[in-house]
Protein backbone atom coordinates (compact mmCIF):
# COMPACT_ATOMS: atom_id res chain seq x y z
CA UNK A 1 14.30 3.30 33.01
CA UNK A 2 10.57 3.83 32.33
CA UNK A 3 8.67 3.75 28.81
CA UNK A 4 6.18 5.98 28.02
CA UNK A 5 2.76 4.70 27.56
CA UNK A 6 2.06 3.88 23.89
CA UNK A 7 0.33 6.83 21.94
CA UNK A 8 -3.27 6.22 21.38
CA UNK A 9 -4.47 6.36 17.46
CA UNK A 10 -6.30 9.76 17.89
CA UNK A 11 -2.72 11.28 19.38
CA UNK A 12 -0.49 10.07 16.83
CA UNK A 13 -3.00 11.70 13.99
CA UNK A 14 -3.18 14.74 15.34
CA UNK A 15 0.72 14.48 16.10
CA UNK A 16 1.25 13.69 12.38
CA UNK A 17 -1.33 16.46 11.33
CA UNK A 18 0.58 18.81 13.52
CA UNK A 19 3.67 18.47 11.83
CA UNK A 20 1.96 18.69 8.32
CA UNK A 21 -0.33 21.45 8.80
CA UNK A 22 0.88 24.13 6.92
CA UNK A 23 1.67 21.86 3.99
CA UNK A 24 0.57 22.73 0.78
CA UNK A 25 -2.49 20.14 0.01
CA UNK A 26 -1.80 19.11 3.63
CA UNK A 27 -4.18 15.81 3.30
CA UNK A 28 -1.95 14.05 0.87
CA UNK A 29 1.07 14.25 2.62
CA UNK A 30 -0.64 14.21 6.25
CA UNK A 31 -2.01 10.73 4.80
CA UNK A 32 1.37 9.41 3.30
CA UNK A 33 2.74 9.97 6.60
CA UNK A 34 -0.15 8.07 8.28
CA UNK A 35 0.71 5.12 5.78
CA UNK A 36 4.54 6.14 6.83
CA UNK A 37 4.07 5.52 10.21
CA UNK A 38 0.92 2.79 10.78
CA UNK A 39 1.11 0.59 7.69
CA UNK A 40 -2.13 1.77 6.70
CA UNK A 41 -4.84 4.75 7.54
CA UNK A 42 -7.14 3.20 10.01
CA UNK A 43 -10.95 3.97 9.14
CA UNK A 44 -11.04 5.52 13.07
CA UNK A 45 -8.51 8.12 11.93
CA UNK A 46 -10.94 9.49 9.18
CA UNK A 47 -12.77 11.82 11.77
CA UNK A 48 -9.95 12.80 13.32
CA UNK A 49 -8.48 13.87 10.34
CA UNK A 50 -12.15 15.49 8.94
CA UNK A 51 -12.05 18.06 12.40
CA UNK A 52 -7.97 18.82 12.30
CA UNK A 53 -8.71 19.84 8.75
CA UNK A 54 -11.77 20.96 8.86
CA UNK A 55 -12.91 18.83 6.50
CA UNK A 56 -15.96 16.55 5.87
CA UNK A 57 -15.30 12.72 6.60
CA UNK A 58 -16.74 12.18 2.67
CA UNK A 59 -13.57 14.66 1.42
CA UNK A 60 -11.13 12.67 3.31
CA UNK A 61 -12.49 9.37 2.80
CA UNK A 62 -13.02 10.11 -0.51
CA UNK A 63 -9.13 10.75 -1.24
CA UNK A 64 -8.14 7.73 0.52
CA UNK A 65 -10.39 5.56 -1.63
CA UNK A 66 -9.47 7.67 -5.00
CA UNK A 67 -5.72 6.89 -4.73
CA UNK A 68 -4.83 2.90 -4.40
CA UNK A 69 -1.43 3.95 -2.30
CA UNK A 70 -3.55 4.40 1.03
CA UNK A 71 -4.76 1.66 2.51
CA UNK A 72 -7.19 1.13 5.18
CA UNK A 73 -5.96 -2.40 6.51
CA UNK A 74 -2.94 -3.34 7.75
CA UNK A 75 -0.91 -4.87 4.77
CA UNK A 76 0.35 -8.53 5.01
CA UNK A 77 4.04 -9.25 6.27
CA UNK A 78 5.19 -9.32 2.34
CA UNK A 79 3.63 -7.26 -0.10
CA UNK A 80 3.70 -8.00 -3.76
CA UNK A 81 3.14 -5.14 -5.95
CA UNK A 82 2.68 -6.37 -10.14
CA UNK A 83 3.09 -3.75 -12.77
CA UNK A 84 -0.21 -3.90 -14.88
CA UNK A 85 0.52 -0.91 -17.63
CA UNK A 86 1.18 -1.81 -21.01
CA UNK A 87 5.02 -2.31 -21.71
CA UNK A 88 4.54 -5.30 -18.76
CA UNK A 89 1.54 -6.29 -20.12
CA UNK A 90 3.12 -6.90 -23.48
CA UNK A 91 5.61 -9.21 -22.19
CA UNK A 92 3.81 -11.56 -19.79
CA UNK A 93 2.21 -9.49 -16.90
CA UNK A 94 -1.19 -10.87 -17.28
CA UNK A 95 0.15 -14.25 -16.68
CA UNK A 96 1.80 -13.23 -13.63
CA UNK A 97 -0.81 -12.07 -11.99
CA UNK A 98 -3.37 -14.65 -12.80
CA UNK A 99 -0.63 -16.84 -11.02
CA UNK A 100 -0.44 -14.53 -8.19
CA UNK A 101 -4.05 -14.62 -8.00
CA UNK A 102 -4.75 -18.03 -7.70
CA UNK A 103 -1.63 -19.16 -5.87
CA UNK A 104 -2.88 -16.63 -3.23
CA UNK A 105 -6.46 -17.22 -3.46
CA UNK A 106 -6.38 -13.34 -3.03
CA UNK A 107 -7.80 -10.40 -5.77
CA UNK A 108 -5.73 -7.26 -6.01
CA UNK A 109 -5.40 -4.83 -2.95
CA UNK A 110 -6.29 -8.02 -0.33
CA UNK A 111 -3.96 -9.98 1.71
CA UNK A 112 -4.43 -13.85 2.71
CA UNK A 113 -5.77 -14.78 5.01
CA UNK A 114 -3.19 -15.83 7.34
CA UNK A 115 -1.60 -12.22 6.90
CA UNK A 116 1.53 -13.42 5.20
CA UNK A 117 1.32 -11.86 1.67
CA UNK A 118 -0.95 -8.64 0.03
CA UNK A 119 -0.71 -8.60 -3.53
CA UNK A 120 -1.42 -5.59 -5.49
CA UNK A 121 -1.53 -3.96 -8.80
CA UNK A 122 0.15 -0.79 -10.16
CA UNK A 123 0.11 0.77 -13.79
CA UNK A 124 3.78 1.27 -13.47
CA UNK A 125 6.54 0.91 -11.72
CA UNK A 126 9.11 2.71 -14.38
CA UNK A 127 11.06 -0.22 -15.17
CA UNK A 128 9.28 -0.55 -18.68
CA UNK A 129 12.42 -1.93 -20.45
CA UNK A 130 12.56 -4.90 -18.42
CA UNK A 131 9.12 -6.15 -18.10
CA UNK A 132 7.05 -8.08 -16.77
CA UNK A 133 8.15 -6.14 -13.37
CA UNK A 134 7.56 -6.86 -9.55
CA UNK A 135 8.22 -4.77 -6.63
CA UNK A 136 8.65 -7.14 -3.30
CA UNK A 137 8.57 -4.76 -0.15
CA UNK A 138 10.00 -1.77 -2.08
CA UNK A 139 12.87 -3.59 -3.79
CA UNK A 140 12.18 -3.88 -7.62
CA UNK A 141 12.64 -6.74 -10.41
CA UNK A 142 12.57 -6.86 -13.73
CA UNK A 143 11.77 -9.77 -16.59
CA UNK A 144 10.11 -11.96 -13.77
CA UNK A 145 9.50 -15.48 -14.67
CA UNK A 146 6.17 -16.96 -13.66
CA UNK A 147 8.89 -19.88 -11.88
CA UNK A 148 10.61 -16.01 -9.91
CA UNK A 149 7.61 -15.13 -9.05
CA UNK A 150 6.66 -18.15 -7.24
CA UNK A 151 9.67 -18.11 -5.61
CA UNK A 152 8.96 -14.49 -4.20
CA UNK A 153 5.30 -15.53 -2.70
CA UNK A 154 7.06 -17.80 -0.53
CA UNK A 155 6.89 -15.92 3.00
CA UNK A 156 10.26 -16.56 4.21
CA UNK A 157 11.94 -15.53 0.51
């Protein structure tokens, strides 16, 4: 049994674009599927992108800076995602992510160094009625502790 050759970036986009191409607003969900598939929408993608849609390379880069969800770096092994909107706020998010911060040694939308962790920042994550909240690779908490959250920066936790 043989294995195709891995796909090379510039085939996979247009792959991806091919299958999103009549999509209403096709960038958005062309680059969701990008994030679906890579982890993140690699800046070499951006022209390829620009001439299946004919579109400038400003337009598309300028969506994929606009909205925080697309990243253009792979994200770390974990990914901690802190609600910063104003019910989690109100009950101790600030506190949480100062710890995050500094634990880390990493701002918002970065991820250490050795690639274990990228912590970011969202303005909601719906579970306002148990605040402060966390989401660790897509599975959600509520009324995290600063000792929890500790806990869930560990790599292996």
């Amino acid at each position: 049994m043989t294995s195709s050759p891995p796909q090379s970036l510039e085939d996979r986009v247009r792959s991806i674009v091919a299958e999103h191409r009549d999509d209403r607003g096709a960038l958005l969900p062309i680059l969701h599927a990008v994030m679906e598939e890579m982890g993140h929408v690699d800046p070499a993608a951006i022209p390829i992108l620009a001439d299946e849609l004919n579109l400038s390379r400003a337009d598309v880069y300028g969506v994929i800076t606009f909205y925080h969800d697309f990243r253009q770096t792979p994200p770390g092994r974990k990914t901690i995602r802190i609600c910063r909107a104003e019910a989690c706020q109100a009950v101790g998010a600030a506190q949480l992510a100062d710890n995050a911060r500094a634990r880390l040694g990493v701002g918002f939308g970065e991820t250490t160094a050795d690639g274990a962790v990228t912590l970011e920042q969202v303005f909601c994550l719906g579970n306002c009625a148990t605040g402060p909240s966390v989401q660790v690779d897509g599975r959600l908490y509520g009324r995290v502790s600063p000792e929890q959250l500790d806990g869930m920066l560990e790599v292996g936790a």
